[in-house]
PDB file of N, CA and C in Angstrom:
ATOM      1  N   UNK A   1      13.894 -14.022  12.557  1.00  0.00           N
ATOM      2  CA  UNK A   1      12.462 -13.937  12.625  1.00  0.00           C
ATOM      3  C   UNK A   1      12.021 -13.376  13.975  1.00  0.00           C
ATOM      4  N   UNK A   2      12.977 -13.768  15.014  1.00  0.00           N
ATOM      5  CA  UNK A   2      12.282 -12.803  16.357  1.00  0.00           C
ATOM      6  C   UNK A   2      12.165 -11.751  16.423  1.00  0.00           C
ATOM      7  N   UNK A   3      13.558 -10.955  15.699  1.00  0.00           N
ATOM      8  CA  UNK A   3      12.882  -9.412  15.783  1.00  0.00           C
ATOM      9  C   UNK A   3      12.012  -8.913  14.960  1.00  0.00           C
ATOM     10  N   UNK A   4      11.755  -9.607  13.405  1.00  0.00           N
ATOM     11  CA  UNK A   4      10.736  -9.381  12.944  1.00  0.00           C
ATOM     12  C   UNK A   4       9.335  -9.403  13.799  1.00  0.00           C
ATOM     13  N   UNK A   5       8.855 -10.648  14.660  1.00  0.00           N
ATOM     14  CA  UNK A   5       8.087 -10.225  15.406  1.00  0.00           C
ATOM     15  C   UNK A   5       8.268  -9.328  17.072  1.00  0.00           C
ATOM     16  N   UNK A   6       9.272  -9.002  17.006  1.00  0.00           N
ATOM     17  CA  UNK A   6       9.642  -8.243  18.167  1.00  0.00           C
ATOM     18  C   UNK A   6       8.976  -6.549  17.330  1.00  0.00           C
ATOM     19  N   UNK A   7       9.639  -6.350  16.118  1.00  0.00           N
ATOM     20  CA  UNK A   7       8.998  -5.078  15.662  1.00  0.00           C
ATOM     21  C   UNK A   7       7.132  -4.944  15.751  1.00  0.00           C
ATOM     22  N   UNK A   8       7.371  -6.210  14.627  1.00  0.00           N
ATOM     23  CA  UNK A   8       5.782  -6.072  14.288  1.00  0.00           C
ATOM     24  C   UNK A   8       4.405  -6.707  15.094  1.00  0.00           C
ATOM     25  N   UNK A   9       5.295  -7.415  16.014  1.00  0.00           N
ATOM     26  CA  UNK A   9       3.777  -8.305  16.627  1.00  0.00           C
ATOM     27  C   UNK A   9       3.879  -9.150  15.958  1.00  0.00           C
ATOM     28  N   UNK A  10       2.582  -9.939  16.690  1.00  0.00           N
ATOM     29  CA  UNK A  10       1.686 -10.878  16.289  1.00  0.00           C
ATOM     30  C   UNK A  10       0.549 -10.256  15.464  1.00  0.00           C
ATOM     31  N   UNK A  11       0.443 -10.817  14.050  1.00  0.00           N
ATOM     32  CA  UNK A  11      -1.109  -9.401  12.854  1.00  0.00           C
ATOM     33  C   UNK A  11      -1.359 -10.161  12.266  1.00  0.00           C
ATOM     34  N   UNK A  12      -2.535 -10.165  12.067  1.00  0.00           N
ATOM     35  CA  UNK A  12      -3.225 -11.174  11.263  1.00  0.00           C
ATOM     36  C   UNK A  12      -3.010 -10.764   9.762  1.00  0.00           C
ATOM     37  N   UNK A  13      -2.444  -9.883   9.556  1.00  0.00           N
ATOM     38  CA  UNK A  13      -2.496  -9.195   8.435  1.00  0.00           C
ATOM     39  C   UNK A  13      -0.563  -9.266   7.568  1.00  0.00           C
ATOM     40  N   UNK A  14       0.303 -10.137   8.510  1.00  0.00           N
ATOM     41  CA  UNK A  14       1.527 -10.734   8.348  1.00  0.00           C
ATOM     42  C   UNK A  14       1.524 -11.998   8.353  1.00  0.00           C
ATOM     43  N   UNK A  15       2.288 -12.475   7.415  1.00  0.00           N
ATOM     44  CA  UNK A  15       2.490 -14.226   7.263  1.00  0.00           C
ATOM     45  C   UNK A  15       4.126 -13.816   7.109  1.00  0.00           C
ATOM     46  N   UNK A  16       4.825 -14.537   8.650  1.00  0.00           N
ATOM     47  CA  UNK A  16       6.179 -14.859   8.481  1.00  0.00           C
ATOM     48  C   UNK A  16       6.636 -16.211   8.472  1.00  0.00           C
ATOM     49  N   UNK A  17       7.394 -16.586   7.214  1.00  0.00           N
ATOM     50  CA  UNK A  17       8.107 -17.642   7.003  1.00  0.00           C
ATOM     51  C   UNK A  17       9.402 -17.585   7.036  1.00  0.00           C
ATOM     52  N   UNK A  18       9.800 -19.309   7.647  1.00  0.00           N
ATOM     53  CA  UNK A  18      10.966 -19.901   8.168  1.00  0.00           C
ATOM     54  C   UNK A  18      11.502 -19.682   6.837  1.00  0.00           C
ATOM     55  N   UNK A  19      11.465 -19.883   5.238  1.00  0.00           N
ATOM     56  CA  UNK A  19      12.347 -19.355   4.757  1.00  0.00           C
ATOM     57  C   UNK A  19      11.784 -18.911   3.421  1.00  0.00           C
ATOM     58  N   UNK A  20      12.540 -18.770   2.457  1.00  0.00           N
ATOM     59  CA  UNK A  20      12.305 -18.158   0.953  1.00  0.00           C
ATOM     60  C   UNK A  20      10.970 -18.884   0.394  1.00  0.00           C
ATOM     61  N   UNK A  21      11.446 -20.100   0.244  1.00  0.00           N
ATOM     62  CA  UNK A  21      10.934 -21.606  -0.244  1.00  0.00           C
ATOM     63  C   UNK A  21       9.244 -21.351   0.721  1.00  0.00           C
ATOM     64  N   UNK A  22       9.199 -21.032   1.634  1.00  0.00           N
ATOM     65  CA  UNK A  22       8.004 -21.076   2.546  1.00  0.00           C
ATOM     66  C   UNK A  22       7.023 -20.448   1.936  1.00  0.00           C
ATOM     67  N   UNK A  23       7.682 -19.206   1.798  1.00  0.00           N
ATOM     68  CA  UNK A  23       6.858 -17.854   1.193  1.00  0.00           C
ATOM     69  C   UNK A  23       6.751 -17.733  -0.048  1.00  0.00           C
ATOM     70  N   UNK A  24       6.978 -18.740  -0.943  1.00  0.00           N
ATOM     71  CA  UNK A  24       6.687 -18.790  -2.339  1.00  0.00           C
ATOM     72  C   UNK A  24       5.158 -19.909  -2.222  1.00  0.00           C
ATOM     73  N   UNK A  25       4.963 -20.631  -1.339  1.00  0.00           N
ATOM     74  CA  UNK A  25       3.686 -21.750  -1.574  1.00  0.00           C
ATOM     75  C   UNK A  25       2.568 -21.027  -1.333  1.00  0.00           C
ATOM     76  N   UNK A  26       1.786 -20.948  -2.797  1.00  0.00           N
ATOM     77  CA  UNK A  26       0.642 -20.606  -3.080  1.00  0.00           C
ATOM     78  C   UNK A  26       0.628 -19.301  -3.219  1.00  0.00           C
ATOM     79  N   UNK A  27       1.810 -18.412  -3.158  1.00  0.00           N
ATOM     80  CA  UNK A  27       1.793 -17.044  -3.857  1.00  0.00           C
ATOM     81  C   UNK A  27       1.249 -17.125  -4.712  1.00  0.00           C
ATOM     82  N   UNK A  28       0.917 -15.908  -5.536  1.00  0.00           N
ATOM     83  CA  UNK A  28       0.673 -15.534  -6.803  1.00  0.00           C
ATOM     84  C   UNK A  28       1.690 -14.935  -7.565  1.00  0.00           C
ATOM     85  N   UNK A  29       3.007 -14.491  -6.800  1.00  0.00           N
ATOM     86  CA  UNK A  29       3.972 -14.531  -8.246  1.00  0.00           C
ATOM     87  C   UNK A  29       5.006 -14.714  -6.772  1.00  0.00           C
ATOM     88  N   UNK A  30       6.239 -14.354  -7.605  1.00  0.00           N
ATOM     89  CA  UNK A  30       7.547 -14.117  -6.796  1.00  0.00           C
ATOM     90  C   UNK A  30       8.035 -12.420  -7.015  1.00  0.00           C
ATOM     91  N   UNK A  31       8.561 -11.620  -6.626  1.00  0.00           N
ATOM     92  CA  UNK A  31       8.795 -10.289  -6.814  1.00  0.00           C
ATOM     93  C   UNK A  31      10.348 -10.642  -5.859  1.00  0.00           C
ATOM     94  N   UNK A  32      11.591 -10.307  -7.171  1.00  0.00           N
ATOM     95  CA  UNK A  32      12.559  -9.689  -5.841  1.00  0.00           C
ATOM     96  C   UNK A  32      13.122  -8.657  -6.347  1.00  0.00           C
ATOM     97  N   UNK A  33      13.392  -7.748  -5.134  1.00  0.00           N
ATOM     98  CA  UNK A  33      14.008  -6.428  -5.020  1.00  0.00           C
ATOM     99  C   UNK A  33      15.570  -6.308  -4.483  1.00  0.00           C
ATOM    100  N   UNK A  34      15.923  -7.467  -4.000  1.00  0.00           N
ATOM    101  CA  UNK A  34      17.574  -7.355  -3.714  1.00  0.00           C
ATOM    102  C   UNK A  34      18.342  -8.164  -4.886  1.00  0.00           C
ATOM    103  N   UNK A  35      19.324  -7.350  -4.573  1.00  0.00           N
ATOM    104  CA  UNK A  35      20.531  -8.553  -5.241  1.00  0.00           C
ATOM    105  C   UNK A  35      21.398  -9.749  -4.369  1.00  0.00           C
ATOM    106  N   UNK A  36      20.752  -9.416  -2.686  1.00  0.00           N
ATOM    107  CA  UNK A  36      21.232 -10.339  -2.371  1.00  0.00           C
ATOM    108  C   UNK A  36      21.993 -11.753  -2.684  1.00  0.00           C
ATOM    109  N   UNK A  37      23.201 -12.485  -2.300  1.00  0.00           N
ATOM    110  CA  UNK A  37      23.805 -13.322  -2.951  1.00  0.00           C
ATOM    111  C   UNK A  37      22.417 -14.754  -2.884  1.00  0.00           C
ATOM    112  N   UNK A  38      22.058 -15.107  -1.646  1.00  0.00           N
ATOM    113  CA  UNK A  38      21.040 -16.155  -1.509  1.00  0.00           C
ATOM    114  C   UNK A  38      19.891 -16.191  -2.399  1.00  0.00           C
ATOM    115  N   UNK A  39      19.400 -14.940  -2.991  1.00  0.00           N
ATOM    116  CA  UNK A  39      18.053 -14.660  -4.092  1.00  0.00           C
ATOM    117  C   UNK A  39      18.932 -14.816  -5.373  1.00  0.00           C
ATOM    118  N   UNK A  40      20.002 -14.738  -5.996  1.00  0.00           N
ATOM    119  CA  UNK A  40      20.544 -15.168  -7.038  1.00  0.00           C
ATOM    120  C   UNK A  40      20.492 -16.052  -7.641  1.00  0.00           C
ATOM    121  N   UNK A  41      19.793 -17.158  -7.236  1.00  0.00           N
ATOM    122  CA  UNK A  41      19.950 -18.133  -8.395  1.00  0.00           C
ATOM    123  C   UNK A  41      19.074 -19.137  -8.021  1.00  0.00           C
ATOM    124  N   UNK A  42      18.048 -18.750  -7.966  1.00  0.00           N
ATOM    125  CA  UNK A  42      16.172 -19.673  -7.461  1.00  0.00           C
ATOM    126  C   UNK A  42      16.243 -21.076  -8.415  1.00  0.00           C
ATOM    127  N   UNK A  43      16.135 -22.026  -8.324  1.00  0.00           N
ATOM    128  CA  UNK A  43      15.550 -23.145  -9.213  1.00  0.00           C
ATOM    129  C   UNK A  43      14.079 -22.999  -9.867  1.00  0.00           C
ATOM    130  N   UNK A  44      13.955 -22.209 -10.326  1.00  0.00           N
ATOM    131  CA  UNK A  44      12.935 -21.763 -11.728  1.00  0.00           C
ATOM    132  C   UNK A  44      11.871 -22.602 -11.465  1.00  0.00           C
ATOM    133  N   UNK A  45      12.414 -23.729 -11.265  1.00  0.00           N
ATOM    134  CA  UNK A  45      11.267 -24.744 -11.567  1.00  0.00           C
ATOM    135  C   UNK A  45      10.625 -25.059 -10.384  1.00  0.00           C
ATOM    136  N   UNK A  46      11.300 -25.445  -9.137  1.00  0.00           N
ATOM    137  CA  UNK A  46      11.028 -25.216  -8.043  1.00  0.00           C
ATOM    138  C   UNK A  46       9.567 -23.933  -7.637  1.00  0.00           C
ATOM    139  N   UNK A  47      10.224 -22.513  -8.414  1.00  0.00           N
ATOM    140  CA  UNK A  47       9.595 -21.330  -7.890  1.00  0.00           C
ATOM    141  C   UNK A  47       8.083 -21.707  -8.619  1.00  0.00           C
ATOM    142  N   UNK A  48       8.379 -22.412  -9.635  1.00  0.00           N
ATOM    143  CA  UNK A  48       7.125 -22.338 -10.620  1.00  0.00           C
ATOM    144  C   UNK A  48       6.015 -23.458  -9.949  1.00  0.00           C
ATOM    145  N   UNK A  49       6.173 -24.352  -9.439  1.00  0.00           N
ATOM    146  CA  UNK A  49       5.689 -25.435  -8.313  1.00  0.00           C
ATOM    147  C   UNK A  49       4.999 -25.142  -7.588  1.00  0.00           C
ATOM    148  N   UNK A  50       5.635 -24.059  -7.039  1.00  0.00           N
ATOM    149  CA  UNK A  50       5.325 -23.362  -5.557  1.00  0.00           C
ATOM    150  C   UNK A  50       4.243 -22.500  -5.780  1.00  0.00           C
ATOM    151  N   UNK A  51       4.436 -21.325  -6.830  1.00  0.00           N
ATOM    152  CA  UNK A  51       3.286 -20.189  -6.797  1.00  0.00           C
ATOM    153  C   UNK A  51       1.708 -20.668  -7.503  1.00  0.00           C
ATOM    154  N   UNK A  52       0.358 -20.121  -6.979  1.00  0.00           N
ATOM    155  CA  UNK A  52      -0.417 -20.252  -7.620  1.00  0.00           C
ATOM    156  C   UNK A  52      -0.499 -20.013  -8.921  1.00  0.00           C
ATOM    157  N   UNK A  53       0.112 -18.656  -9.345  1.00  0.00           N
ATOM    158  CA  UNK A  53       0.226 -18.365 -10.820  1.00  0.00           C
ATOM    159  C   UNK A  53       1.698 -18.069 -10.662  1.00  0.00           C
ATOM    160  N   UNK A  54       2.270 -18.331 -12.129  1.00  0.00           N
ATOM    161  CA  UNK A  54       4.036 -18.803 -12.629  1.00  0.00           C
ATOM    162  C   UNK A  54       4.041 -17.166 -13.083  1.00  0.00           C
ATOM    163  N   UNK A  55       4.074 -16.249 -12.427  1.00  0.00           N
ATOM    164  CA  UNK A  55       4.455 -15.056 -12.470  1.00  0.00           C
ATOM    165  C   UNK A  55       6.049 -14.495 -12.085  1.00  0.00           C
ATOM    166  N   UNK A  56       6.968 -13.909 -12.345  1.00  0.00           N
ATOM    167  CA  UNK A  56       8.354 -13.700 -11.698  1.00  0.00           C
ATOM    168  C   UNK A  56       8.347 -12.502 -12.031  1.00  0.00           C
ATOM    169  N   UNK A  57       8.632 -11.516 -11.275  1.00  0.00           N
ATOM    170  CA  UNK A  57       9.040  -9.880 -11.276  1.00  0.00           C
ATOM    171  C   UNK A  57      10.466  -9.505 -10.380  1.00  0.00           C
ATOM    172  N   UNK A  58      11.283  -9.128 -11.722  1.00  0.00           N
ATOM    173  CA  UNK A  58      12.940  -8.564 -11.400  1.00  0.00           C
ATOM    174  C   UNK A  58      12.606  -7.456 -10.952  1.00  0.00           C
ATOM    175  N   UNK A  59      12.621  -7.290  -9.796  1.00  0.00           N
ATOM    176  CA  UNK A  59      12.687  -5.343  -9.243  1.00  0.00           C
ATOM    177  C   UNK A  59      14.170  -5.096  -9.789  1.00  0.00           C
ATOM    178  N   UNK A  60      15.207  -6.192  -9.886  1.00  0.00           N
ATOM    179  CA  UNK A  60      16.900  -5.759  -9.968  1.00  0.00           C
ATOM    180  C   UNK A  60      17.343  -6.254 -11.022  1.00  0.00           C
ATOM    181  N   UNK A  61      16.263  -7.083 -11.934  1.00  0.00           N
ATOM    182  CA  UNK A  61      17.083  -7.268 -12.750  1.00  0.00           C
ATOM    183  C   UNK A  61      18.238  -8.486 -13.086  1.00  0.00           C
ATOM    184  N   UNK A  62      18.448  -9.247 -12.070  1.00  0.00           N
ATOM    185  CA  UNK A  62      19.265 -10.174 -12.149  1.00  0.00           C
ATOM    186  C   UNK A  62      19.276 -11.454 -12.721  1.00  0.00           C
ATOM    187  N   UNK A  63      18.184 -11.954 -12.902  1.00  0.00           N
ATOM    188  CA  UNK A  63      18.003 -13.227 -13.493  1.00  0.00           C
ATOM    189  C   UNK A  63      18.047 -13.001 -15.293  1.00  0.00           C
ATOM    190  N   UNK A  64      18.404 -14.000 -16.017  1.00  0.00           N
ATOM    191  CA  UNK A  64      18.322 -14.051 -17.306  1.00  0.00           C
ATOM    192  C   UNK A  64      16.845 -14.825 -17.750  1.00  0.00           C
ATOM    193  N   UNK A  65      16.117 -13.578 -18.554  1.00  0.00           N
ATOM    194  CA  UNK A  65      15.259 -13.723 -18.680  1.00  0.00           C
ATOM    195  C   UNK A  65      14.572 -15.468 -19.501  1.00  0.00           C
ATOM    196  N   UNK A  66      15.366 -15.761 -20.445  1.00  0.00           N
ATOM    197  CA  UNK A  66      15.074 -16.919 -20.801  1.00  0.00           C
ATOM    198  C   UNK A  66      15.429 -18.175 -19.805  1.00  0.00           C
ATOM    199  N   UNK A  67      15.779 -17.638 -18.913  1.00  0.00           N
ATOM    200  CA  UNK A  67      16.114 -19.185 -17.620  1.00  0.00           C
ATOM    201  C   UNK A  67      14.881 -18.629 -17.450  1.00  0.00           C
ATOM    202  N   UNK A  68      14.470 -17.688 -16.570  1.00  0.00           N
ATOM    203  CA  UNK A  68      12.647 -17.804 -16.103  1.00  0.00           C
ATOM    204  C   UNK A  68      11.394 -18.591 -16.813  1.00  0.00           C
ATOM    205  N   UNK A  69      12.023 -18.226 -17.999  1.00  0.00           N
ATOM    206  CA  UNK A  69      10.800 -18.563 -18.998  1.00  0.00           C
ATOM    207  C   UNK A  69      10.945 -20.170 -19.325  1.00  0.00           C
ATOM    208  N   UNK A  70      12.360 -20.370 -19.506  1.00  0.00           N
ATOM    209  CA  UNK A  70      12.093 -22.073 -19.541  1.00  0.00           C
ATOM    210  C   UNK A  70      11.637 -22.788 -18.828  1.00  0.00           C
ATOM    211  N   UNK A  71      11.361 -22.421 -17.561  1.00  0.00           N
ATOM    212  CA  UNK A  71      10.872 -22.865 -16.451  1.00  0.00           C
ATOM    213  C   UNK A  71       9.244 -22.752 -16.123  1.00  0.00           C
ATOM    214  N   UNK A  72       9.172 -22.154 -17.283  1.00  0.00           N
ATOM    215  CA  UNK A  72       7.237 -21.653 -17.565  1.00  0.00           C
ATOM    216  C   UNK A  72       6.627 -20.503 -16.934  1.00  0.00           C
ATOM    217  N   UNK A  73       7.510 -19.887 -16.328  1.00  0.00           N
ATOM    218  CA  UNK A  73       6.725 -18.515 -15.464  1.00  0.00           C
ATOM    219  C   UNK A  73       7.060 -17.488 -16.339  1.00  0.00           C
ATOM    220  N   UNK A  74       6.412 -16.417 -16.577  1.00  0.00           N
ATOM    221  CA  UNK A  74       6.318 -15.121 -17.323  1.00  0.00           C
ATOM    222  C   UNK A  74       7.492 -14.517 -16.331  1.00  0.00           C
ATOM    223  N   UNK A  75       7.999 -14.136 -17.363  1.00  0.00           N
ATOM    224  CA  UNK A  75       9.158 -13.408 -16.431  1.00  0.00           C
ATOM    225  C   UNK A  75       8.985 -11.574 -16.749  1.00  0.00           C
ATOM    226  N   UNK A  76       9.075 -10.446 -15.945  1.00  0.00           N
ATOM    227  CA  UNK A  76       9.144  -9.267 -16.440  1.00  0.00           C
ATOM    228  C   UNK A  76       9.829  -8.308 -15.220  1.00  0.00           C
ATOM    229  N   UNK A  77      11.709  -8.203 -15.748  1.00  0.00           N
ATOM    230  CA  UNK A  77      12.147  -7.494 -15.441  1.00  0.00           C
ATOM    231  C   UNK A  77      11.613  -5.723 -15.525  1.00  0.00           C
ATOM    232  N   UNK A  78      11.531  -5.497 -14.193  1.00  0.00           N
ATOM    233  CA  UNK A  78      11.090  -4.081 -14.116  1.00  0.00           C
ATOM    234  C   UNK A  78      12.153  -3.251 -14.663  1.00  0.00           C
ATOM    235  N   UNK A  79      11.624  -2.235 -15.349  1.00  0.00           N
ATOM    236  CA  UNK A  79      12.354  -1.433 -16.366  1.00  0.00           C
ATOM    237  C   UNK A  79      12.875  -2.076 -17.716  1.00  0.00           C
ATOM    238  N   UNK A  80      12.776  -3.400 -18.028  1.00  0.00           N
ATOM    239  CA  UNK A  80      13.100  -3.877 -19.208  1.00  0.00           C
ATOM    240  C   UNK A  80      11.812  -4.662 -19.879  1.00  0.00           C
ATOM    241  N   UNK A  81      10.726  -5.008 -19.229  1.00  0.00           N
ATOM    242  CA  UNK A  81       9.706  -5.959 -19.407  1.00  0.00           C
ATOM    243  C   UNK A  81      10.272  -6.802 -19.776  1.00  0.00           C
ATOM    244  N   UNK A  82       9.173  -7.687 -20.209  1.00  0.00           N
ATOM    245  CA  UNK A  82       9.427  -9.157 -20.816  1.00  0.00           C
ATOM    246  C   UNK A  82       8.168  -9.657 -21.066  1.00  0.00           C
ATOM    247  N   UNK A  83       7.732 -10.925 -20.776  1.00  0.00           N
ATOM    248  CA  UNK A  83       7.051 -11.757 -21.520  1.00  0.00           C
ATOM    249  C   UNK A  83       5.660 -12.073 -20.679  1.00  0.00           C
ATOM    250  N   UNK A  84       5.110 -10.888 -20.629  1.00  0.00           N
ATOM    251  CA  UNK A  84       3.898 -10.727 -19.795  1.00  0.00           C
ATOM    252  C   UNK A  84       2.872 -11.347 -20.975  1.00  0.00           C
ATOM    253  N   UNK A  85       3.447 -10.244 -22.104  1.00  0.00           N
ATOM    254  CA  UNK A  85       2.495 -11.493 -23.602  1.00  0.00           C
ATOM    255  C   UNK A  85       2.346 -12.371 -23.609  1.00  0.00           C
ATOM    256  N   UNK A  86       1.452 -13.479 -24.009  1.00  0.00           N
ATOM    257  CA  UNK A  86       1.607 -14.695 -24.473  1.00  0.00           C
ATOM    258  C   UNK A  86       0.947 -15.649 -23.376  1.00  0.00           C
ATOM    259  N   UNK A  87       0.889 -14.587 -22.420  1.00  0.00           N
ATOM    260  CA  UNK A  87      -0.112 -15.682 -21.185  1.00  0.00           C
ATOM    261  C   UNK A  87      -1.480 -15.188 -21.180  1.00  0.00           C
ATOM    262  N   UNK A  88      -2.086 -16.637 -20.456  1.00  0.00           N
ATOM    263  CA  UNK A  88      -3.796 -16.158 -21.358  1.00  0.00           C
ATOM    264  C   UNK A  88      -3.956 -15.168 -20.365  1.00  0.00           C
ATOM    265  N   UNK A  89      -5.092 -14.273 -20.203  1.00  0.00           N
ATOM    266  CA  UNK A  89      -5.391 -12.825 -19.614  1.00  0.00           C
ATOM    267  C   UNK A  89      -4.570 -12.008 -19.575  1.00  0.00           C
ATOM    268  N   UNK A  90      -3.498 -11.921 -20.498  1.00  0.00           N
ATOM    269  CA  UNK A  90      -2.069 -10.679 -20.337  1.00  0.00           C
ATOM    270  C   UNK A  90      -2.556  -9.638 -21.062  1.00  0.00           C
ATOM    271  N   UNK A  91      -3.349  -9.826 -22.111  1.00  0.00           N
ATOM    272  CA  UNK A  91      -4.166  -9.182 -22.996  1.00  0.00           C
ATOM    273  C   UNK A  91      -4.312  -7.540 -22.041  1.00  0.00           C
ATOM    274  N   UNK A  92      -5.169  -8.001 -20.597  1.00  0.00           N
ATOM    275  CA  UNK A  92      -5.755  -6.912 -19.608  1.00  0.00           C
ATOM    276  C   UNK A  92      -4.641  -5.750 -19.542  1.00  0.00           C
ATOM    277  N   UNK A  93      -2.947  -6.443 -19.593  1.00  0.00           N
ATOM    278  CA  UNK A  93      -1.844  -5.857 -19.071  1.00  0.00           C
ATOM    279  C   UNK A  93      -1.178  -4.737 -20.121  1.00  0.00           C
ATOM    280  N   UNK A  94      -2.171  -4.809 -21.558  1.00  0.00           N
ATOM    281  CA  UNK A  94      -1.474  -4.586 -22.826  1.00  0.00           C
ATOM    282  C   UNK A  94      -2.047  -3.364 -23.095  1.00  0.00           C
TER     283      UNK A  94
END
């Protein structure tokens, strides 16, 4: 985190968190783009706790889509979609 603020400053317009878990409270979804080994395998339920809305977006693809969903968050792997249907206002997305 220091060189993160060593690059960027101090901005009112950055929120850096101590960890994953930090930066999921009161999001509005989760989005991951690595395959990193540590982003592999989120407790669903946990993530779903945390965000304002139970949104999950695979930039990579890695999670199995029905673990997301049992966990109650719309899950929609980029390039494969998923289950943006079925939640109320998804209608807008259709």
């Amino acid at each position: 985190m220091d060189e993160a603020r060593r690059i960027f400053g101090d901005r009112d317009d950055l929120v850096l968190c101590d960890s994953a878990g930090d930066a999921l409270q009161g999001a509005d979804a989760m989005v991951t783009v690595t395959e990193w080994k540590q982003f592999r395998s989120p407790d669903f339920t946990r993530v779903k706790a945390a965000l304002a809305d139970g949104v999950a977006f695979d930039g990579r693809n890695v999670y199995e889509p029905a673990d997301v969903e049992a966990a109650g968050l719309a899950e929609y792997g980029i390039g494969r979609g998923r289950s943006v249907r079925g939640r109320v206002g998804a209608e807008s997305f259709l």
